[in-house]
N, C-alpha and C. Protein backbone atom coordinates (compact mmCIF):
# COMPACT_ATOMS: atom_id res chain seq x y z
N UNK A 1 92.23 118.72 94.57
CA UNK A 1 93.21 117.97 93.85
C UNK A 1 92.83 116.49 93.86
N UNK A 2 93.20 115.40 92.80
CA UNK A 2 92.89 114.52 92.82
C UNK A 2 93.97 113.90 92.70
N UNK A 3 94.04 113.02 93.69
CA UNK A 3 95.19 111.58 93.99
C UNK A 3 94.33 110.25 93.69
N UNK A 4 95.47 109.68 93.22
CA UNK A 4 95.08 108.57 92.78
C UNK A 4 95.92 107.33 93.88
N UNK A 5 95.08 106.67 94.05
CA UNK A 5 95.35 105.44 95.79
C UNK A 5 95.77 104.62 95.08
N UNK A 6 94.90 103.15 94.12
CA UNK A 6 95.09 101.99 93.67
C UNK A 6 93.97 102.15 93.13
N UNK A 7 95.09 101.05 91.83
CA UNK A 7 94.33 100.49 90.45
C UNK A 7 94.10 98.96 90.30
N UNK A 8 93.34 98.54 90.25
CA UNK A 8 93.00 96.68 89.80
C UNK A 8 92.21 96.92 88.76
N UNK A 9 93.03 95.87 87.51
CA UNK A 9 92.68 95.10 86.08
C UNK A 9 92.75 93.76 85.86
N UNK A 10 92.06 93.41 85.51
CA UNK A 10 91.83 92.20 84.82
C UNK A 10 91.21 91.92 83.98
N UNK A 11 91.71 90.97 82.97
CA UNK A 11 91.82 90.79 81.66
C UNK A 11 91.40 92.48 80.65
N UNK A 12 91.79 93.41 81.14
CA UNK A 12 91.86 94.63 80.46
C UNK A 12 92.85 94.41 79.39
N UNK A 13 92.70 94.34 78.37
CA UNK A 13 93.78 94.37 77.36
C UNK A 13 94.52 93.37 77.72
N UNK A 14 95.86 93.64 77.91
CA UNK A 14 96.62 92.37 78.41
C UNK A 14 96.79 92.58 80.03
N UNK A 15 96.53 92.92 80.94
CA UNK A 15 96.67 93.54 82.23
C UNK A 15 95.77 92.82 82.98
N UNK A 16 96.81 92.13 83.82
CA UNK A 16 95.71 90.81 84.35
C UNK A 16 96.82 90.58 85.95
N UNK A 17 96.46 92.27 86.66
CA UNK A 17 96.60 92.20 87.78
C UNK A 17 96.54 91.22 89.04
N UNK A 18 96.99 90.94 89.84
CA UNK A 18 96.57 89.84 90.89
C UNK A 18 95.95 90.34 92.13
N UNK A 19 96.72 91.58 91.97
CA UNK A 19 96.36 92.15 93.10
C UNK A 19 96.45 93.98 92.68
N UNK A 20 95.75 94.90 93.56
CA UNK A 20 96.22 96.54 93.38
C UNK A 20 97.23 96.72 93.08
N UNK A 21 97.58 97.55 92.59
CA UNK A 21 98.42 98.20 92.44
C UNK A 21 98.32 99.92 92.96
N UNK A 22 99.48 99.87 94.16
CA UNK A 22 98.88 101.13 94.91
C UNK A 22 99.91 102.15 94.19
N UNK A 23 99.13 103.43 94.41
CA UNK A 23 100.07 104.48 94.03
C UNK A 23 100.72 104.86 95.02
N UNK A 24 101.84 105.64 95.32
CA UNK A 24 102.65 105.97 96.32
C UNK A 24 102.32 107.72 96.44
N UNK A 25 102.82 108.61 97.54
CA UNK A 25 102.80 109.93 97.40
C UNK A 25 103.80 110.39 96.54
N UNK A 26 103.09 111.50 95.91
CA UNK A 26 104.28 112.36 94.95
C UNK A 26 103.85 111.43 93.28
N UNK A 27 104.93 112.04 92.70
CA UNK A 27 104.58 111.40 91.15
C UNK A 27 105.03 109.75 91.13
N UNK A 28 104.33 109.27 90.27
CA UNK A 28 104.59 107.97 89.86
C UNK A 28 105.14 107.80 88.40
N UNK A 29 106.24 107.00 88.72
CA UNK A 29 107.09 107.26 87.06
C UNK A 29 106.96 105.57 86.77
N UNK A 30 106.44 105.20 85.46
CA UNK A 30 105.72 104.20 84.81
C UNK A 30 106.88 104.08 83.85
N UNK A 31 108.09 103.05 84.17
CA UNK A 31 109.25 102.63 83.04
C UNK A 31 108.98 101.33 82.62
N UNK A 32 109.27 101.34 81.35
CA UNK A 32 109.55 99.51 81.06
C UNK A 32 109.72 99.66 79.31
N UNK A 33 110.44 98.42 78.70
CA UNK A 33 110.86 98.59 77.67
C UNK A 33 109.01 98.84 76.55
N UNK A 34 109.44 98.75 75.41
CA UNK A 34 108.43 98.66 74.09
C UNK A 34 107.18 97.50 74.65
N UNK A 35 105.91 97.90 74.66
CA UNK A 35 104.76 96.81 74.75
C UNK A 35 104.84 96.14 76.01
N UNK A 36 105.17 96.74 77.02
CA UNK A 36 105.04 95.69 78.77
C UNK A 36 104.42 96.36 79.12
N UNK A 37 102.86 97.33 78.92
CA UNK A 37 101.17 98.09 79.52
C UNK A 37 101.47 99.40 80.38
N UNK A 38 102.75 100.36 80.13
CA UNK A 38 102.62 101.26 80.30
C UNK A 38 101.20 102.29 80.03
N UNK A 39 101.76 102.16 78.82
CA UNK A 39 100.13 102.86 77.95
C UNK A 39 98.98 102.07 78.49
N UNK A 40 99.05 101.25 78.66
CA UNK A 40 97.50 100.31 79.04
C UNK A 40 97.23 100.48 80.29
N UNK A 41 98.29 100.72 81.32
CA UNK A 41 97.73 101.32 82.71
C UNK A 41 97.24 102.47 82.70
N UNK A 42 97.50 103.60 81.64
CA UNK A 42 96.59 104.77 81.80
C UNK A 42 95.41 104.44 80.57
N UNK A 43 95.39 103.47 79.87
CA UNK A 43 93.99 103.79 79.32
C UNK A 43 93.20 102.59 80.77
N UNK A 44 93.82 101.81 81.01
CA UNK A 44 93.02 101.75 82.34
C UNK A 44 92.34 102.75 83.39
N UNK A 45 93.66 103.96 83.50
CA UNK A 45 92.99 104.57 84.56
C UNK A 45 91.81 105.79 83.87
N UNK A 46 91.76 106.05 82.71
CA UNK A 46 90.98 107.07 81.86
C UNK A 46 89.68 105.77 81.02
N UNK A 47 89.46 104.77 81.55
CA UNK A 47 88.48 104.03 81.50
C UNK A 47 87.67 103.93 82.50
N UNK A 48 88.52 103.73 83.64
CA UNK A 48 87.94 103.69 85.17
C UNK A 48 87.13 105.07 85.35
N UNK A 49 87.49 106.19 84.94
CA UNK A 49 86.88 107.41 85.23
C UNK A 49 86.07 107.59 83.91
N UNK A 50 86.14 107.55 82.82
CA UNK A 50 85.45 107.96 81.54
C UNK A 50 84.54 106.99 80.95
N UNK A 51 85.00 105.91 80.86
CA UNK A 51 84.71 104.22 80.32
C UNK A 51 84.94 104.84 78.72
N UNK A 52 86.25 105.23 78.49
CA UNK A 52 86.89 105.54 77.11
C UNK A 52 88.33 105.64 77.29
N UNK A 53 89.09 105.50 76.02
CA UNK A 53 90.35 105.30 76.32
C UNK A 53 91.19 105.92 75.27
N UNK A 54 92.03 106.10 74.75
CA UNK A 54 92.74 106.66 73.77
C UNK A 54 92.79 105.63 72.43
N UNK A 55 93.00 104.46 73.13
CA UNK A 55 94.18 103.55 71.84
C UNK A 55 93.06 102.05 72.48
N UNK A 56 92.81 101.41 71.27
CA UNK A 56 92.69 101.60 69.77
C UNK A 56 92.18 103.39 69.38
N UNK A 57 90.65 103.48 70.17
CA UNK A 57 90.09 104.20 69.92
C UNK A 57 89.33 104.71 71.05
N UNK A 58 88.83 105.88 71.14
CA UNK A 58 88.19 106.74 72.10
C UNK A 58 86.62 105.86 73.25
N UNK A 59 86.34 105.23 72.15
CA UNK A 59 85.21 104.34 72.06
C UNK A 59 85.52 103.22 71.61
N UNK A 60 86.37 102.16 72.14
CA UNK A 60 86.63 100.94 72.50
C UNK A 60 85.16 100.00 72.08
N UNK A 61 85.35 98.87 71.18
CA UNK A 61 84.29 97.84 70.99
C UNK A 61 84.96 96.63 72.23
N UNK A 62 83.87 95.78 72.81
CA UNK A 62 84.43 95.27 73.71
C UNK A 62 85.17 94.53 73.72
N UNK A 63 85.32 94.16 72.64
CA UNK A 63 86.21 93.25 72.04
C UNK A 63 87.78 93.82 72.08
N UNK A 64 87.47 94.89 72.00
CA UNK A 64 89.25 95.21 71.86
C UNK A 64 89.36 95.94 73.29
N UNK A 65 88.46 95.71 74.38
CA UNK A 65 89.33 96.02 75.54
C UNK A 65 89.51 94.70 76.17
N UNK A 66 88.86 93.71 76.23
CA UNK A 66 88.73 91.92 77.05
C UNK A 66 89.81 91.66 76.37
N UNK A 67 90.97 90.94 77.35
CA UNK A 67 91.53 90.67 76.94
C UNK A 67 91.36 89.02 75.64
N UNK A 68 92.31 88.49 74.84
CA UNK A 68 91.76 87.77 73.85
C UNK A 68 91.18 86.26 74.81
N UNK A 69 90.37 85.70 74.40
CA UNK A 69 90.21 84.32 75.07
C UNK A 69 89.51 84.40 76.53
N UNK A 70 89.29 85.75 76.88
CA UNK A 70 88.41 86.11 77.89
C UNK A 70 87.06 86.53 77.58
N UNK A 71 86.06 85.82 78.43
CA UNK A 71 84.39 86.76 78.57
C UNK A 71 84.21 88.06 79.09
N UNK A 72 84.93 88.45 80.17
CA UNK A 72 84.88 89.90 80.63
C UNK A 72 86.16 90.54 81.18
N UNK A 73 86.09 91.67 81.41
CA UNK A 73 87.00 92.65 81.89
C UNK A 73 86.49 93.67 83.05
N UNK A 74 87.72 93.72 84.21
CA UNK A 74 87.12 94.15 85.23
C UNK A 74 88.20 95.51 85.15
N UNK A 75 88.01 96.73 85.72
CA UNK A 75 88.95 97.99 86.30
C UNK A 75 88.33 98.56 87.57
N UNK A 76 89.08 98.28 88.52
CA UNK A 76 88.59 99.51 89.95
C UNK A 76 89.87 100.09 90.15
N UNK A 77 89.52 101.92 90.23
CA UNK A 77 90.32 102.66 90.61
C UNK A 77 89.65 103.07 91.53
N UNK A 78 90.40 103.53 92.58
CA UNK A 78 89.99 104.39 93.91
C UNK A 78 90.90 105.51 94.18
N UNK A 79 90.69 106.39 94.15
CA UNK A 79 91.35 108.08 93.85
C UNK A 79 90.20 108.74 95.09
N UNK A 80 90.99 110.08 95.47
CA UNK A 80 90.81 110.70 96.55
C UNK A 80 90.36 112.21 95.48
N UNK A 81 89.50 113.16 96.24
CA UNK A 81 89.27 114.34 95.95
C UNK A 81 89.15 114.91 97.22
N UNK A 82 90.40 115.98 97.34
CA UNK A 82 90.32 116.77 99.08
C UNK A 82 90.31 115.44 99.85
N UNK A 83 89.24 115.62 101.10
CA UNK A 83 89.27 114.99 101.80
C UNK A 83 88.85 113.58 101.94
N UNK A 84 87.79 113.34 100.46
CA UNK A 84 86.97 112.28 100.20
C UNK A 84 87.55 111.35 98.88
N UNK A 85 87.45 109.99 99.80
CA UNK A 85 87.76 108.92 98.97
C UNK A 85 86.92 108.12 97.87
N UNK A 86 86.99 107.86 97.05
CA UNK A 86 85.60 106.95 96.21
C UNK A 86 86.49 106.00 95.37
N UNK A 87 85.58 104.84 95.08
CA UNK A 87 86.20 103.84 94.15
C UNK A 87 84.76 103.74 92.76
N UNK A 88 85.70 103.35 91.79
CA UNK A 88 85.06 103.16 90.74
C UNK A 88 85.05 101.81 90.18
N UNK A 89 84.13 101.28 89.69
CA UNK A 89 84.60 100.06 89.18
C UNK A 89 83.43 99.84 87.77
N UNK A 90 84.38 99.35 86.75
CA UNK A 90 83.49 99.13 85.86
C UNK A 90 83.81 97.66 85.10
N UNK A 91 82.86 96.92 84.59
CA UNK A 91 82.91 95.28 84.35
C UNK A 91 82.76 95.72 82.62
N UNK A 92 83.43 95.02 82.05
CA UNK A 92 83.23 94.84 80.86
C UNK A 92 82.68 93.48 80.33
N UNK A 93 82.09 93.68 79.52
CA UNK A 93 81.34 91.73 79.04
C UNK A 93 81.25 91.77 77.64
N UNK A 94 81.10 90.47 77.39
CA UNK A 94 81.46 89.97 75.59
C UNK A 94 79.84 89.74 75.61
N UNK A 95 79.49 89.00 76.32
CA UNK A 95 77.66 88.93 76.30
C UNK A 95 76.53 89.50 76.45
N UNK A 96 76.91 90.52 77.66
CA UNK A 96 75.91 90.82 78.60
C UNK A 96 76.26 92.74 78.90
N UNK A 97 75.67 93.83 79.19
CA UNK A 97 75.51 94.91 79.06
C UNK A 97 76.94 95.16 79.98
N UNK A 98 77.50 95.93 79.93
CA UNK A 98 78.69 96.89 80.41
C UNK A 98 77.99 97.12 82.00
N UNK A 99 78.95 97.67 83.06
CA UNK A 99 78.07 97.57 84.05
C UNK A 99 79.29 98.67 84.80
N UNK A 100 78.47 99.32 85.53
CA UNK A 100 79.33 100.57 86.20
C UNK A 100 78.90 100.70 87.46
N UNK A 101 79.85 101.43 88.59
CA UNK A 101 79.55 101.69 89.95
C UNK A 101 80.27 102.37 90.74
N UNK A 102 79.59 103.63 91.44
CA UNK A 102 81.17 104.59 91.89
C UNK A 102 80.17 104.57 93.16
N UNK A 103 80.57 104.67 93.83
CA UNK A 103 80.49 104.50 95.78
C UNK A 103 82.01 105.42 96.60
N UNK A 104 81.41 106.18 97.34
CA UNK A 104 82.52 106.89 98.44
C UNK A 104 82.38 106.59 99.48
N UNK A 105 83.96 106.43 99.52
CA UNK A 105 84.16 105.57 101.15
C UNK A 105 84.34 106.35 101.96
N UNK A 106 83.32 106.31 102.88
CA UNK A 106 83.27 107.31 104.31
C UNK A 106 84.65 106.69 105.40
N UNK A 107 84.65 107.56 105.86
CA UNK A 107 85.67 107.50 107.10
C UNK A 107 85.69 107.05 108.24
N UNK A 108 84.45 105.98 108.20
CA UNK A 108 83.90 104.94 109.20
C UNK A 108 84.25 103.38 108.61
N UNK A 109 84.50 103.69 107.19
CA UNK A 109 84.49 102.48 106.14
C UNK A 109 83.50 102.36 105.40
N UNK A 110 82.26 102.98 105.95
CA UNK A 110 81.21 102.19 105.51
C UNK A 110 81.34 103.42 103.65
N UNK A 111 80.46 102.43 102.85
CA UNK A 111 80.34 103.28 101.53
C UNK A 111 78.91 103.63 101.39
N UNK A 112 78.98 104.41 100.47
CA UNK A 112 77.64 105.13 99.80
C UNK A 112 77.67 104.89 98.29
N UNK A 113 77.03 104.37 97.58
CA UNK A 113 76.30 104.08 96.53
C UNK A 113 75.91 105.56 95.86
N UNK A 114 76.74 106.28 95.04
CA UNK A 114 76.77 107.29 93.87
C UNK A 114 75.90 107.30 92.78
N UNK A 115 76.43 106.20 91.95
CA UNK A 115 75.82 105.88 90.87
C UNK A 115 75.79 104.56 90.51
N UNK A 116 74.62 103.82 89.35
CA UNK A 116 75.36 102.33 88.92
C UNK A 116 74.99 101.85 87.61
N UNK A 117 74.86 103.35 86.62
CA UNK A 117 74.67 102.69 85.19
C UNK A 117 75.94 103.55 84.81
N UNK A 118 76.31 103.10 83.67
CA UNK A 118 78.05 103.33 83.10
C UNK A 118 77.67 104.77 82.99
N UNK A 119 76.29 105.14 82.20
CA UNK A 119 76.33 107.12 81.68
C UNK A 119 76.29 107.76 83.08
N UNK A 120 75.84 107.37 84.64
CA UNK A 120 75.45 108.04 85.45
C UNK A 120 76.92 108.02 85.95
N UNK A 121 77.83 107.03 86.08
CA UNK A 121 78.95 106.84 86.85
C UNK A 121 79.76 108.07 85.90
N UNK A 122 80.11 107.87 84.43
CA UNK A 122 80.64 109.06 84.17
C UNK A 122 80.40 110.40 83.89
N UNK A 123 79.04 110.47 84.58
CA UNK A 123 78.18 111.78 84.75
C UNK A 123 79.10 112.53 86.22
N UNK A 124 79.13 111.68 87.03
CA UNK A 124 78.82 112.03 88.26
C UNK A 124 80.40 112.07 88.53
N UNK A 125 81.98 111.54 87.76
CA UNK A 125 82.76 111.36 88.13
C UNK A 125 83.35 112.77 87.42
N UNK A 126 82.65 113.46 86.05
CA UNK A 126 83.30 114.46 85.60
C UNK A 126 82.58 115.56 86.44
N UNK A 127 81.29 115.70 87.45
CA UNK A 127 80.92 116.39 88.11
C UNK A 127 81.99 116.81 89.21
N UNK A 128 82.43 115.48 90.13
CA UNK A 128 83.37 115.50 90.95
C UNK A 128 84.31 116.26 90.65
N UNK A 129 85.29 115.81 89.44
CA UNK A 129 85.62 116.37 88.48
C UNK A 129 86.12 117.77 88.36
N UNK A 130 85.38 118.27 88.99
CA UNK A 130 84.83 119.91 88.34
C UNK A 130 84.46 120.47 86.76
N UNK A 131 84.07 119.35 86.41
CA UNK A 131 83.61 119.63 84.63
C UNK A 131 84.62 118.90 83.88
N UNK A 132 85.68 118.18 84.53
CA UNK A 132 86.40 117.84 83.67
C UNK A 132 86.59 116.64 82.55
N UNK A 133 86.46 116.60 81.26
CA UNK A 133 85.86 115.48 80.70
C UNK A 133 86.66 115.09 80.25
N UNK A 134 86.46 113.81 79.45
CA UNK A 134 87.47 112.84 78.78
C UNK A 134 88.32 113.35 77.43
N UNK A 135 88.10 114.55 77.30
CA UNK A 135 88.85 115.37 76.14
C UNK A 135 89.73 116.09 76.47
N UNK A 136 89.13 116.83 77.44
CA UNK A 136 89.77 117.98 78.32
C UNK A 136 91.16 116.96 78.92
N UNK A 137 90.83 116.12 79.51
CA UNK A 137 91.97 115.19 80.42
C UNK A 137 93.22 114.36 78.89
N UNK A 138 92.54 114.28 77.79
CA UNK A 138 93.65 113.93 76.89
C UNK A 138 94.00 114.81 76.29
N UNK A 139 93.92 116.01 75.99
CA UNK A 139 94.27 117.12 75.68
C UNK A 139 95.36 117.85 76.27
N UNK A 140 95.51 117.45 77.20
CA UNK A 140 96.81 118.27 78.67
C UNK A 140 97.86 117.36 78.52
C-alpha cells in the first residue's frame, strides 16, 4: 500500500508552499471554495510521481507549470511503500533541462540514490508502483 507522508511546492502553478505539508493517518479531505489549489495539490502530487498532470494538459509545457514571473518550479513528495520510505523530487526550469531524483530513506536516515534523470525516476516509481502508470492512476 502506498501512503503518502509530505508534499513541498514551489512556484508550481500558484502553490508556493513555505513549508511541507504533511499528510496525517487515514484519508485526507482537501476543502476550500472555487480556485484556492485543491486540484493543483494533486496535479502536484501526480507530477511528483509521473512528471505529468491532468490540467492544462497531460504533458504540461513549462511554462504552464512555473508559476507566472518565476524561473523554476520545485515538487518533493515523500510517500511510503510497506515498510520503505522514498522521496521524490523534481525541479522544473524555464532555461535549463527538467531535472529529477528519487532516493529511499533507510531507517538509519541515511538515503540511497534510485534514480536522477526525469525518464529513469518515472521508470522506477511506476516499477515501485507495481506497474502502475499515469493513466491507470487517472482513470480510477
Amino acid at each position: 500500500m502506498v501512503k503518502l507522508l509530505s508534499l513541498y511546492a514551489h512556484n508550481f502553478k500558484k502553490l508556493k508552499l513555505s513549508s511541507s505539508l504533511q499528510f496525517s493517518e487515514g484519508i485526507t479531505y482537501i476543502a476550500g471554495p472555487n480556485e484556492s489549489g485543491k486540484s493543483t495539490l494533486l496535479d502536484a502530487i501526480l507530477y511528483a510521481l509521473h512528471g505529468r498532470m491532468i490540467r492544462p494538459s497531460a504533458v504540461p509545457s513549462n511554462e504552464e507549470i512555473i508559476s507566472y514571473g518565476a524561473n523554476d518550479a520545485s515538487v518533493r513528495l515523500t510517500f511510503s511503500i510497506g515498510d520503505r520510505t522514498f522521496e521524490v523530487t523534481r525541479k522544473i526550469h524555464i532555461s535549463k533541462p527538467n531535472e529529477a531524483n528519487l532516493q529511499e530513506i533507510l531507517s538509519d536516515g541515511h538515503r540511497r540514490t534510485i534514480a536522477t534523470t526525469v525518464k529513469t525516476v518515472t521508470k522506477e516509481i511506476e516499477n515501485l508502483l507495481g506497474g502502475i502508470t499515469f493513466n491507470e492512476i487517472i482513470a480510477s
